[in-house]
C-alpha atoms as a PDB file:
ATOM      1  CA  UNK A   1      -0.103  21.961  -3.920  1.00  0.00           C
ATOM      2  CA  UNK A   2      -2.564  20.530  -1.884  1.00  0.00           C
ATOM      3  CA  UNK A   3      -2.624  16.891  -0.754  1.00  0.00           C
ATOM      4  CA  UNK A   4      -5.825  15.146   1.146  1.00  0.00           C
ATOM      5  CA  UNK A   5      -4.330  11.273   2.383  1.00  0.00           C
ATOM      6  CA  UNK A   6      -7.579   8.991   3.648  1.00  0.00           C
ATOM      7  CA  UNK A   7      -6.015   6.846   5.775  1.00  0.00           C
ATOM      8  CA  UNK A   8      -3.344   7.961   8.762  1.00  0.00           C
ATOM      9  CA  UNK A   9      -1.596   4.385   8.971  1.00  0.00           C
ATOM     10  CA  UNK A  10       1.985   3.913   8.526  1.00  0.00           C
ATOM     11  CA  UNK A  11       1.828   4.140   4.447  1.00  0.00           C
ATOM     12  CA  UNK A  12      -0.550   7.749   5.021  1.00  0.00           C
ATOM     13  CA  UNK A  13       1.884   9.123   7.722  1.00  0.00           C
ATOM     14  CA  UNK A  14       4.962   7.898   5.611  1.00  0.00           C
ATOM     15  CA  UNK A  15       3.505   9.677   2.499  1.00  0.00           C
ATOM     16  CA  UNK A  16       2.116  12.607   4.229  1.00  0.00           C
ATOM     17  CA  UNK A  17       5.521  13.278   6.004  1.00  0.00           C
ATOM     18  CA  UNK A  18       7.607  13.490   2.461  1.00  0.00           C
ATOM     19  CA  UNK A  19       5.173  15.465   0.792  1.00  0.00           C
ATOM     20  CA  UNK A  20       5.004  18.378   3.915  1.00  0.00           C
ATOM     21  CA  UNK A  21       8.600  18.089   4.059  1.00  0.00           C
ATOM     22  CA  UNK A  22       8.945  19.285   0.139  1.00  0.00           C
ATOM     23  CA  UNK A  23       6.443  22.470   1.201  1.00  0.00           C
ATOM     24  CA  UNK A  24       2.915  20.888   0.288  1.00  0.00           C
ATOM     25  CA  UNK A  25      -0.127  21.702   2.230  1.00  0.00           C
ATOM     26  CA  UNK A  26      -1.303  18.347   3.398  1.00  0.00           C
ATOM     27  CA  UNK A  27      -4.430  16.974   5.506  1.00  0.00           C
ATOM     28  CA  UNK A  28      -5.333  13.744   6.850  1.00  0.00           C
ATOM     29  CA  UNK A  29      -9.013  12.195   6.819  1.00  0.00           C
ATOM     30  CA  UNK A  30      -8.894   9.902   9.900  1.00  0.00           C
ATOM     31  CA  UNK A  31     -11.670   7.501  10.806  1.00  0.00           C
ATOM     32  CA  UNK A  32     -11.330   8.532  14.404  1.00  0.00           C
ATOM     33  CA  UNK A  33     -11.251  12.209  15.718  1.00  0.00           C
ATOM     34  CA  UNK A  34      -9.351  11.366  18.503  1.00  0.00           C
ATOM     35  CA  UNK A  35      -6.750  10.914  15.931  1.00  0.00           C
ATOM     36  CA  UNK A  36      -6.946  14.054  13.846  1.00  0.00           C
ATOM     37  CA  UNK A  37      -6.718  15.985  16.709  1.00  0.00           C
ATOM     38  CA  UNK A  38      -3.106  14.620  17.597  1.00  0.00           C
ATOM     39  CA  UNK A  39      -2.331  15.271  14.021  1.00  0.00           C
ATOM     40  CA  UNK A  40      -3.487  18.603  14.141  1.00  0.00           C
ATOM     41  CA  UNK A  41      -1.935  19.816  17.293  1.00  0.00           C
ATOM     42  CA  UNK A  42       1.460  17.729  17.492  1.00  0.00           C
ATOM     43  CA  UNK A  43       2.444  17.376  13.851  1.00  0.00           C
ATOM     44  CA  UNK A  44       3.277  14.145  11.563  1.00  0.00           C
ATOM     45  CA  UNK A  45       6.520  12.522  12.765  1.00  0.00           C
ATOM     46  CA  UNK A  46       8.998  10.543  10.886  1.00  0.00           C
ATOM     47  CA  UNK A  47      11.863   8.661  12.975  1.00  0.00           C
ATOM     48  CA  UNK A  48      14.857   7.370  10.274  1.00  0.00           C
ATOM     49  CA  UNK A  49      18.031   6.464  11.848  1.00  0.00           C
ATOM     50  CA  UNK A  50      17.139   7.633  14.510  1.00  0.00           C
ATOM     51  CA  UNK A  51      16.328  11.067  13.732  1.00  0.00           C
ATOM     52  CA  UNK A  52      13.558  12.474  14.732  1.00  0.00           C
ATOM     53  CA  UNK A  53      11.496  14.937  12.412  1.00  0.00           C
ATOM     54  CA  UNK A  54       7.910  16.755  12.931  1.00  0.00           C
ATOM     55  CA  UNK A  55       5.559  18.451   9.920  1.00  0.00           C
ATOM     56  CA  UNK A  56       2.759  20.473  10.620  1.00  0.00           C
ATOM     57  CA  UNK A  57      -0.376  18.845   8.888  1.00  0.00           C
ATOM     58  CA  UNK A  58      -4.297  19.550   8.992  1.00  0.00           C
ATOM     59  CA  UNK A  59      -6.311  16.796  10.147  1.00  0.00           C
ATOM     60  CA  UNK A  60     -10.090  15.831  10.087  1.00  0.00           C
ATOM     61  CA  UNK A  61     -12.815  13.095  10.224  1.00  0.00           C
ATOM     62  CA  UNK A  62     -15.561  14.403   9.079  1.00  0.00           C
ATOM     63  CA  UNK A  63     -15.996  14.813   4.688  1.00  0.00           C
ATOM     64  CA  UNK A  64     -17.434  17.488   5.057  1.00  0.00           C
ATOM     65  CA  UNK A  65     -14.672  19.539   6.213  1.00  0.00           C
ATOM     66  CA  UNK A  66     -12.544  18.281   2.990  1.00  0.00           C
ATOM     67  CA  UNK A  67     -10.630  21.035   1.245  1.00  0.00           C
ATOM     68  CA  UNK A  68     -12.110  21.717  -2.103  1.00  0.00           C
ATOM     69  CA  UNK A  69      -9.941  21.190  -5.444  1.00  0.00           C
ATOM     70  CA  UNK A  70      -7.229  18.919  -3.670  1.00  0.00           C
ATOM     71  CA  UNK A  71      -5.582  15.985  -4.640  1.00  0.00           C
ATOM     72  CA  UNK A  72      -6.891  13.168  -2.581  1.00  0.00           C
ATOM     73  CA  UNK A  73      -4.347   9.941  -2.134  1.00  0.00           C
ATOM     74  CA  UNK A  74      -6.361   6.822  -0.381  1.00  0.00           C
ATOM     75  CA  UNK A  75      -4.485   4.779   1.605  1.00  0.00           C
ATOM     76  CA  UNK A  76      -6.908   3.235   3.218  1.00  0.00           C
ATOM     77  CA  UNK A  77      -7.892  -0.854   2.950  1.00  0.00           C
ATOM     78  CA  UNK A  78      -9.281  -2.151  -0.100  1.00  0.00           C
ATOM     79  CA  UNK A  79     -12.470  -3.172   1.792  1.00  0.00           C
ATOM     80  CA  UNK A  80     -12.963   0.842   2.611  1.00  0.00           C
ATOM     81  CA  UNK A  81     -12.135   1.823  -1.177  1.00  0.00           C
ATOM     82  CA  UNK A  82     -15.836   1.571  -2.900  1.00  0.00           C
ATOM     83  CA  UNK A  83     -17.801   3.340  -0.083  1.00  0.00           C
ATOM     84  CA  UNK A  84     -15.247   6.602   0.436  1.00  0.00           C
ATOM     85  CA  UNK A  85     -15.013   6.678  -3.679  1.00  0.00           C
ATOM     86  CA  UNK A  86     -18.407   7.130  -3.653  1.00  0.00           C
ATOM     87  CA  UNK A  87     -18.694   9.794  -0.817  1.00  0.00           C
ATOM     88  CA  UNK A  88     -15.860  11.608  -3.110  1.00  0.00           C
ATOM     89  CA  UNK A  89     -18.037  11.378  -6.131  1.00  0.00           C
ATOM     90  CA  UNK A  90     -20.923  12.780  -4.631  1.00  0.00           C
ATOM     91  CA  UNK A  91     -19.673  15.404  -2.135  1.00  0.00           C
ATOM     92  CA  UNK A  92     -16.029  16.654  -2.907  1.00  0.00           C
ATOM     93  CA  UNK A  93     -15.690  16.011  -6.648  1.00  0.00           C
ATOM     94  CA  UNK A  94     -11.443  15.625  -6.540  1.00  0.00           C
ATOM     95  CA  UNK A  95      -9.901  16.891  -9.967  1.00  0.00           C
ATOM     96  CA  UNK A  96      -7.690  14.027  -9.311  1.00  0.00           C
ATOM     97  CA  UNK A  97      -7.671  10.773  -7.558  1.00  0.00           C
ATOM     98  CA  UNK A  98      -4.234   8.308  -6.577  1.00  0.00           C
ATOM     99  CA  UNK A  99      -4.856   4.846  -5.147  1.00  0.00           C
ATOM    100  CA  UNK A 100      -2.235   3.241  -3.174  1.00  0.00           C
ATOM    101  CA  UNK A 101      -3.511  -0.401  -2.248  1.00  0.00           C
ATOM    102  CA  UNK A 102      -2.014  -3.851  -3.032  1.00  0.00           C
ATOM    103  CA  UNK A 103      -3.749  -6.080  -4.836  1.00  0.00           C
ATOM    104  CA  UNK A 104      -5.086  -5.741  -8.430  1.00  0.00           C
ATOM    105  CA  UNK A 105      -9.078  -4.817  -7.059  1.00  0.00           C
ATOM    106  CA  UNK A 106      -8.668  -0.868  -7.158  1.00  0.00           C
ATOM    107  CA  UNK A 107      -7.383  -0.873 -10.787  1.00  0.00           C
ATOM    108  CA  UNK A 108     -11.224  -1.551 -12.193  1.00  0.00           C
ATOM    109  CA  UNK A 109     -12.433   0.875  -9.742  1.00  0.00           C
ATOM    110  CA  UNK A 110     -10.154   3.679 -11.104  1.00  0.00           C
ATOM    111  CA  UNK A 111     -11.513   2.846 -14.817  1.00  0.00           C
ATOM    112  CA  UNK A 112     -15.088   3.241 -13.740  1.00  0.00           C
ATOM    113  CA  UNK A 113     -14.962   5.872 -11.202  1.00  0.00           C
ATOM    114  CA  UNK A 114     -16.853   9.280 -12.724  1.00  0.00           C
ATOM    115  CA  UNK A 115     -13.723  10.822 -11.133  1.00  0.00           C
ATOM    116  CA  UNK A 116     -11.692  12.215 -14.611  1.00  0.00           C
ATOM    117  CA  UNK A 117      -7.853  12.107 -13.692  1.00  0.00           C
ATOM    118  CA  UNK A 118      -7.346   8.195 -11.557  1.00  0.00           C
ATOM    119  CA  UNK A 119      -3.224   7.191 -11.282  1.00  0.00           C
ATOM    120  CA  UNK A 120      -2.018   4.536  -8.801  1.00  0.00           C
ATOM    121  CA  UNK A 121       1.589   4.385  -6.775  1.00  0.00           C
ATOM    122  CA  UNK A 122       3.382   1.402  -5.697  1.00  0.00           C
ATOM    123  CA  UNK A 123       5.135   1.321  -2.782  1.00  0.00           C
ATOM    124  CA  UNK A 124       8.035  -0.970  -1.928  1.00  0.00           C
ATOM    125  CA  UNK A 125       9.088   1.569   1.438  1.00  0.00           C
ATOM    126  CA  UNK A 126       9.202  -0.347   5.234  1.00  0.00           C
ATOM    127  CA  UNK A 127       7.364   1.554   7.375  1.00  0.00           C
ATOM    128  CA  UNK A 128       5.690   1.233  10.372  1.00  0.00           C
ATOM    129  CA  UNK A 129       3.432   2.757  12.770  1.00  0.00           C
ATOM    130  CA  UNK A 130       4.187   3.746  16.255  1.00  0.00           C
ATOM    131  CA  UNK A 131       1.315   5.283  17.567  1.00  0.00           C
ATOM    132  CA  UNK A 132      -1.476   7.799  15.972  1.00  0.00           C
ATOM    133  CA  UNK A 133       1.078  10.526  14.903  1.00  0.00           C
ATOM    134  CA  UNK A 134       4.433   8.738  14.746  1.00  0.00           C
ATOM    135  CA  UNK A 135       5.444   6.829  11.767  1.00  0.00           C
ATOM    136  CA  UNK A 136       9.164   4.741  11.446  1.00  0.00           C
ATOM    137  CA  UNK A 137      10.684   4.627   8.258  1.00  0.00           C
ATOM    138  CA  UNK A 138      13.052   1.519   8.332  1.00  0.00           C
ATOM    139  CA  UNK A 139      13.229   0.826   5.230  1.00  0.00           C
ATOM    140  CA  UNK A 140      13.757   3.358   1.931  1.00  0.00           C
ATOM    141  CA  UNK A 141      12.503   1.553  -1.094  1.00  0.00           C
ATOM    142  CA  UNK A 142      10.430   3.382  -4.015  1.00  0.00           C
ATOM    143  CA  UNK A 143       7.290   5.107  -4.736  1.00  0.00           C
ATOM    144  CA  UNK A 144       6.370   4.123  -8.483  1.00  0.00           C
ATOM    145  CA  UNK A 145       2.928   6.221  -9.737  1.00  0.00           C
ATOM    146  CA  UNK A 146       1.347   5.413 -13.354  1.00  0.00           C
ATOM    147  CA  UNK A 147      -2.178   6.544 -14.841  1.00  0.00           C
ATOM    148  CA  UNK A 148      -5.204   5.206 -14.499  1.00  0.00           C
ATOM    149  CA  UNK A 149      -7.059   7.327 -16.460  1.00  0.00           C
ATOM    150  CA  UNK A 150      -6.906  10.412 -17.679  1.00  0.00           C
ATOM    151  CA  UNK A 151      -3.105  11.026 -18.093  1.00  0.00           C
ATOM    152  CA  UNK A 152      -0.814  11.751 -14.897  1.00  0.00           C
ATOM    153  CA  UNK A 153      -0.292  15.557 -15.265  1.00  0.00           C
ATOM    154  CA  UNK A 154      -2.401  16.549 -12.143  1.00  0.00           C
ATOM    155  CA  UNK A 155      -0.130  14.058 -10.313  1.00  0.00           C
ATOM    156  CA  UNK A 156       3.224  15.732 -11.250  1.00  0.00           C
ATOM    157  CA  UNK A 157       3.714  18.157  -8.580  1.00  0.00           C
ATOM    158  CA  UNK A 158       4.002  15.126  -6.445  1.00  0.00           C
ATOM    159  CA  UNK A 159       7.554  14.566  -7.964  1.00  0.00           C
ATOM    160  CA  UNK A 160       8.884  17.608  -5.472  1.00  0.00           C
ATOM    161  CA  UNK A 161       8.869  15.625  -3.318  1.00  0.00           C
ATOM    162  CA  UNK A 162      11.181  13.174  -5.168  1.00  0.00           C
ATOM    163  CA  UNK A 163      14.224  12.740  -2.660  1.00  0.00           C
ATOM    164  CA  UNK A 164      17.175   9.611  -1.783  1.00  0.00           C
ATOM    165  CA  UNK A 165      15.243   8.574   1.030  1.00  0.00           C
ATOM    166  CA  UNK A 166      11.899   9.077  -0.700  1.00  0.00           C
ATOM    167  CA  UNK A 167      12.579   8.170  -4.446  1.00  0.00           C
ATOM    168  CA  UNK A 168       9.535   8.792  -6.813  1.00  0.00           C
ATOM    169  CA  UNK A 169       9.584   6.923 -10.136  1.00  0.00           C
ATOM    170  CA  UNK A 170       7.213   7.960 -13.285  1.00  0.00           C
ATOM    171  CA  UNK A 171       5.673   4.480 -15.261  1.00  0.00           C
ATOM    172  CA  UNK A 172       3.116   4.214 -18.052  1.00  0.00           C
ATOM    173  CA  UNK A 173       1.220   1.015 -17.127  1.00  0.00           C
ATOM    174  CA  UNK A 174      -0.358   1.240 -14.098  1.00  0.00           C
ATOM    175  CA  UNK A 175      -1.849  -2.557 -15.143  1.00  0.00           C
ATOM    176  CA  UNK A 176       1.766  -4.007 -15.205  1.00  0.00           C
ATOM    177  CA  UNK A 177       3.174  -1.797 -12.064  1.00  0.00           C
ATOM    178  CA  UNK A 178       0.424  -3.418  -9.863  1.00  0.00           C
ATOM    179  CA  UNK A 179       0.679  -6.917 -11.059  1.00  0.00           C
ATOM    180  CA  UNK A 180       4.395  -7.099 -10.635  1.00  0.00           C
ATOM    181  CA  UNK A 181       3.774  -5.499  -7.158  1.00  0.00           C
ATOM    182  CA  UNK A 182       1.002  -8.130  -6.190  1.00  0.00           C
ATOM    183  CA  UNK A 183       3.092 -10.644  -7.280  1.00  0.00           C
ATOM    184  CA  UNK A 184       6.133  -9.607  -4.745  1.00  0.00           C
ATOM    185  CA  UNK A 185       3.229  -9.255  -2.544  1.00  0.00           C
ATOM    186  CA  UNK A 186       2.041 -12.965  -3.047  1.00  0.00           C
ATOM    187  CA  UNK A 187       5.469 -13.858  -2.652  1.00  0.00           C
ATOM    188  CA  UNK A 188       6.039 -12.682   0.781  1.00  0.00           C
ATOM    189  CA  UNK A 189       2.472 -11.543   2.416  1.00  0.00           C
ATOM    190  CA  UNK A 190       1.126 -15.404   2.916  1.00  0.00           C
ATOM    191  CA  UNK A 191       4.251 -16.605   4.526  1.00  0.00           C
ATOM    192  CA  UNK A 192       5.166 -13.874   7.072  1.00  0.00           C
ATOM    193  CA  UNK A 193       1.120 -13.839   7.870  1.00  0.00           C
ATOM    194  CA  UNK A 194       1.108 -17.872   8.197  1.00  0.00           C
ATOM    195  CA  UNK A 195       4.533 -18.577  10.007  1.00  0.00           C
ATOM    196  CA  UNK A 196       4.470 -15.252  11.546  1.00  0.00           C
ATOM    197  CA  UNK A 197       8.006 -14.089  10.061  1.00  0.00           C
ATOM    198  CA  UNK A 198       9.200 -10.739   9.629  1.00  0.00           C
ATOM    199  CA  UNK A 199       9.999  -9.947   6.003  1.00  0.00           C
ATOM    200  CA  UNK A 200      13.626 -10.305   6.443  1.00  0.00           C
ATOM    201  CA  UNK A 201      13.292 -13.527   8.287  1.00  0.00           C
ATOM    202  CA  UNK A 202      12.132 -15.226   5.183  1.00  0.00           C
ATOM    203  CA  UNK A 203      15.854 -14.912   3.515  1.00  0.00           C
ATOM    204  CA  UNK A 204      17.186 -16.510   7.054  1.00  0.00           C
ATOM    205  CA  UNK A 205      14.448 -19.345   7.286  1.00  0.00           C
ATOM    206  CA  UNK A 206      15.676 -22.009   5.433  1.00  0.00           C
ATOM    207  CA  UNK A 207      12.184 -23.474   4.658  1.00  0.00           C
ATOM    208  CA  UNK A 208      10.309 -20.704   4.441  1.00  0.00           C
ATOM    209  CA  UNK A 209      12.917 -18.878   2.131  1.00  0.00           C
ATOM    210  CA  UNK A 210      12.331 -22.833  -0.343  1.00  0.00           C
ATOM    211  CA  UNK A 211       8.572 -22.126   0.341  1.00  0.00           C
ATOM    212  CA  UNK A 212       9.203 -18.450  -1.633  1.00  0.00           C
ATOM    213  CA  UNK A 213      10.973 -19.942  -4.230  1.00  0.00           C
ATOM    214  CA  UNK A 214       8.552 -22.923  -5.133  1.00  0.00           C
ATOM    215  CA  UNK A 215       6.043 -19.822  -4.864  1.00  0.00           C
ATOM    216  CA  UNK A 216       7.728 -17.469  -7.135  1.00  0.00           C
ATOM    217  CA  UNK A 217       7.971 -20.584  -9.831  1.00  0.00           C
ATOM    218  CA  UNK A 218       4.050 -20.837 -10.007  1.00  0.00           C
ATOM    219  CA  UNK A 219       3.808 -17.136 -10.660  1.00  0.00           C
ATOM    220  CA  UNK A 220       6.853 -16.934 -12.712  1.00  0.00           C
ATOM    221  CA  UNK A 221       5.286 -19.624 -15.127  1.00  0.00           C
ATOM    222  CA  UNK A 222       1.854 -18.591 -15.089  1.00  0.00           C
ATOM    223  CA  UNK A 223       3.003 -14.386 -15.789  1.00  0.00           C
ATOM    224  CA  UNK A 224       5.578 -14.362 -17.639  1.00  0.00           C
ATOM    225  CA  UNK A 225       5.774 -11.007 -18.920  1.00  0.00           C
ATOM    226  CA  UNK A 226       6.340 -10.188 -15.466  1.00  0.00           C
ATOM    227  CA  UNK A 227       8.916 -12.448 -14.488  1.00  0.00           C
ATOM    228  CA  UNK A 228      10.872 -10.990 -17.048  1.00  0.00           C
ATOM    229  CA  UNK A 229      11.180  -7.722 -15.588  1.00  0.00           C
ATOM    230  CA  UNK A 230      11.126  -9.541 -11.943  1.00  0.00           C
ATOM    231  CA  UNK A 231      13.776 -12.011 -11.051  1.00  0.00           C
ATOM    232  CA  UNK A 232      13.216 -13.889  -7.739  1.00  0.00           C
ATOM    233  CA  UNK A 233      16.390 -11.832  -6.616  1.00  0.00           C
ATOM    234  CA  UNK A 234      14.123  -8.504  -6.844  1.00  0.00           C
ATOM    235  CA  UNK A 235      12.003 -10.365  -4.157  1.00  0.00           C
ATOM    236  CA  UNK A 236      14.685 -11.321  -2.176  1.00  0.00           C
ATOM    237  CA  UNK A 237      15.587  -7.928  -2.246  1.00  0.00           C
ATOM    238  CA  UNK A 238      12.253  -6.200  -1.585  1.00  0.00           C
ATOM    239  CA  UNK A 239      12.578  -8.928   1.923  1.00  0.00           C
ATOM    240  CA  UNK A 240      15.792  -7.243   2.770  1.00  0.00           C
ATOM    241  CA  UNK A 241      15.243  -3.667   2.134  1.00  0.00           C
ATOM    242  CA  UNK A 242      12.272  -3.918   4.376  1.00  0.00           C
ATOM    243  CA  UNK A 243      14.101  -6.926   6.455  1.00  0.00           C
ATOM    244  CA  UNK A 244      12.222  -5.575   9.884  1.00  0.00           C
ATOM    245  CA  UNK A 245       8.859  -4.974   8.901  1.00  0.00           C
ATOM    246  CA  UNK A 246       5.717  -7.219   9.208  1.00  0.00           C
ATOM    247  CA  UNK A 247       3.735  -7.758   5.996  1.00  0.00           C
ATOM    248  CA  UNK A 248       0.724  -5.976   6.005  1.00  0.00           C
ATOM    249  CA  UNK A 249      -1.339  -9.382   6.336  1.00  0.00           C
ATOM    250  CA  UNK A 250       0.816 -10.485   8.798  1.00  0.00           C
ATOM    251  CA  UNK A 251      -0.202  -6.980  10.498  1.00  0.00           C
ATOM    252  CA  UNK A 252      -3.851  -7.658  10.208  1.00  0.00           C
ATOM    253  CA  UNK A 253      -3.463 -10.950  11.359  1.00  0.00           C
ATOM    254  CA  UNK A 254      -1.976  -9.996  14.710  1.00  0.00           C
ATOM    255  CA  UNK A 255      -4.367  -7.998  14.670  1.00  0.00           C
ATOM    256  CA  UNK A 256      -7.694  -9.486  14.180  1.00  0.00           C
ATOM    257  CA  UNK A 257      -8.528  -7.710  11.121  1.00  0.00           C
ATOM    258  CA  UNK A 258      -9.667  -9.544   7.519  1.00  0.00           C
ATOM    259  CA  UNK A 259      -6.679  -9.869   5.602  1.00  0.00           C
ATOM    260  CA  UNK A 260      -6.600  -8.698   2.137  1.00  0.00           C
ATOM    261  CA  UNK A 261      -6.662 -11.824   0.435  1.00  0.00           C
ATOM    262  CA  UNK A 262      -9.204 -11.355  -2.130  1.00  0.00           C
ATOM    263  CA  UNK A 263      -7.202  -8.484  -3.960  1.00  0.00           C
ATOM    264  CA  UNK A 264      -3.742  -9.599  -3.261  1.00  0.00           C
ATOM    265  CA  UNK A 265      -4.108 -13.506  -3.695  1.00  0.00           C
ATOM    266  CA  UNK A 266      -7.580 -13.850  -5.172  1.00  0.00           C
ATOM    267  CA  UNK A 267      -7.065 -11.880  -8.158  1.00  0.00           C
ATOM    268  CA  UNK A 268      -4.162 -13.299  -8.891  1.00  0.00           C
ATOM    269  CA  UNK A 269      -5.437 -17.009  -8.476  1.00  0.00           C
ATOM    270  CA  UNK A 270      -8.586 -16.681 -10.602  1.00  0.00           C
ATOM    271  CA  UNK A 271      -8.136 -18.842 -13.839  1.00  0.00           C
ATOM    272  CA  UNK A 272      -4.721 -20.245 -12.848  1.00  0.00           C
ATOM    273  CA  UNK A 273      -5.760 -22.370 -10.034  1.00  0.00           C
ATOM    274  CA  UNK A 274      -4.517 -25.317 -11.126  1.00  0.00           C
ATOM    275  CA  UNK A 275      -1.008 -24.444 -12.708  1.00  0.00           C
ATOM    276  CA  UNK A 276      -0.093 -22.648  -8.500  1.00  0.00           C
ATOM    277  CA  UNK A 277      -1.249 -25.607  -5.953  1.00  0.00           C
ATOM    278  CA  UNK A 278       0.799 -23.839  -3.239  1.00  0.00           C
ATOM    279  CA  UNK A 279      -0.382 -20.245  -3.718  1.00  0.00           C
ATOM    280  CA  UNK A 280      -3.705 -21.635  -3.828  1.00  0.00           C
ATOM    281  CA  UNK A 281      -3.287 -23.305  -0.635  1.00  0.00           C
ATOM    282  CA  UNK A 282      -1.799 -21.039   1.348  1.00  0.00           C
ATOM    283  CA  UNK A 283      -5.019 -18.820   0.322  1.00  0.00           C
ATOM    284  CA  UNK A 284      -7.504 -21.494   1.744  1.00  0.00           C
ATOM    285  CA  UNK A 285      -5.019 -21.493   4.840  1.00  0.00           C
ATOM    286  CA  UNK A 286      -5.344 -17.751   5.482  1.00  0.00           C
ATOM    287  CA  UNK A 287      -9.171 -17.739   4.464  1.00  0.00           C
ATOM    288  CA  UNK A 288      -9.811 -20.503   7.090  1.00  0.00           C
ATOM    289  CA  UNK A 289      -7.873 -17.997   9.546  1.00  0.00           C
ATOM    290  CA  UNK A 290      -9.834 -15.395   8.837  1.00  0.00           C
ATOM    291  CA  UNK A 291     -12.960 -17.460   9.549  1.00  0.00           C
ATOM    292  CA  UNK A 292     -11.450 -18.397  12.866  1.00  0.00           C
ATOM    293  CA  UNK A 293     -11.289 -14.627  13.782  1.00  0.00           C
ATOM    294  CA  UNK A 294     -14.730 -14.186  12.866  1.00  0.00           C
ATOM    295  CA  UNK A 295     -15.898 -17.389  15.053  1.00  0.00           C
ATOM    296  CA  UNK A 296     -13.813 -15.694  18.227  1.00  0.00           C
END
């Protein structure tokens, strides 16, 4: 099978790693060149307990030089999503298309995209980037994938790939996968990015770890449905499975980047304001950050 992955970050290298370790050919679009040519002559490597482990991979930035008939994964920002969907639409036509963003934002996209076959996976895996080749894996959690549109049978093969330290997990509702994902996300994202906190820290913090609870309650009360398959001990666990990794807000943060509020808090906020005071602070908090980067 062949696998395209837009985006080389830690998720993309992660991803990219498993599926050329179960015998798939696998490429890399990378917005830098600089970049794919690392991946192309060194390799994609994977450090877990401290083992080291390097997969051949192809590598480009330029569209144009996309393999035809692939299966394209983006894991890229949300902000990037609409403009490289578009390029795919017009240019490479993909049989099949797998988003791997938080948030809620991508799931309309998928519906509307002229693309036929649309799934999306949820990741709950701690991984982080060491430089443009090198990816850590320090924490194993789950790949969940569900349809979009257009059924998940072009997205089977991935399931090779299926392994202890890289389980894959089949669901039906793509809808409910994301929310309860965006929801963990909501739980932990704004407080690691605000108090600067490492995931696990947020069990060990005795006020930040209250702060996640009061948190959780606004969601739990709002979405129900999903609080019934998600027990604040699933978040507490999701913290301590990926104890040593930095929130991917918290990343952007540090790093001077917009934060992907909109999809992961946003979404969730809009018509529910009211009922989750503290959520809805803690967005103004990190908006009003963001605007400070901007200003600098």
């Amino acid at each position: 099978m062949e696998v395209v992955i837009a985006g080389a970050g830690a998720m993309g290298l992660l991803i990219g790693s498993y599926l050329a370790e179960a015998g798939m050919s696998v490429s890399f679009l990378t917005r830098r060149e600089d970049q794919a040519i690392e991946l192309r002559e060194y390799g994609v490597t994977r450090i877990q307990n401290d083992r080291e482990r390097t997969f051949q991979v192809a590598a480009f930035s330029d569209l144009t030089r996309a393999p035809r008939k692939a299966m394209w994964i983006l894991a890229l920002k949300s902000i990037d999503l609409h403009n490289v969907v578009e390029k795919l639409e017009n240019n490479v036509h993909p049989e099949h298309l797998m988003f791997i963003q938080n948030g809620l934002r991508h799931y309309e996209l998928g519906l509307s995209t002229s693309i036929p076959s649309v799934s999306a996976a949820s990741l709950t895996h701690g991984a982080g980037k060491r430089d443009d080749r090198t990816v850590i894996h320090n924490g194993v959690g789950v790949m969940s994938i569900a349809p979009i549109k257009g059924g998940q049978k072009l997205s089977f093969p991935l399931f090779e790939a299926d392994s202890p330290s890289f389980p894959i997990l089949h669901e039906e509702d793509a809808y409910q996968m994301l929310l309860r994902k965006v929801l963990v996300n909501c739980c932990i994202n704004p407080l690691t990015a605000i108090l600067e906190l490492k995931n696990g820290e947020l069990l060990t913090n005795n006020s930040a770890h209250h702060l996640m609870q009061v948190i959780y309650g606004e969601l739990a009360a709002e979405y129900p449905e999903i609080a019934k398959k998600l027990s604040f001990s699933d978040v507490e666990e999701v913290c301590r499975s990926t104890a040593d990794n930095r929130s991917s807000m918290f990343v952007d943060k540090r790093n001077k980047v917009p934060m992907e509020i909109d999809t992961i808090i946003s979404a969730v906020l809009e018509g529910h304001e009211e009922k989750m005071p503290t959520l809805k602070l803690f967005e103004t908090l990190l908006k009003a950050i963001d605007e400070r980067k901007e200003d600098t």
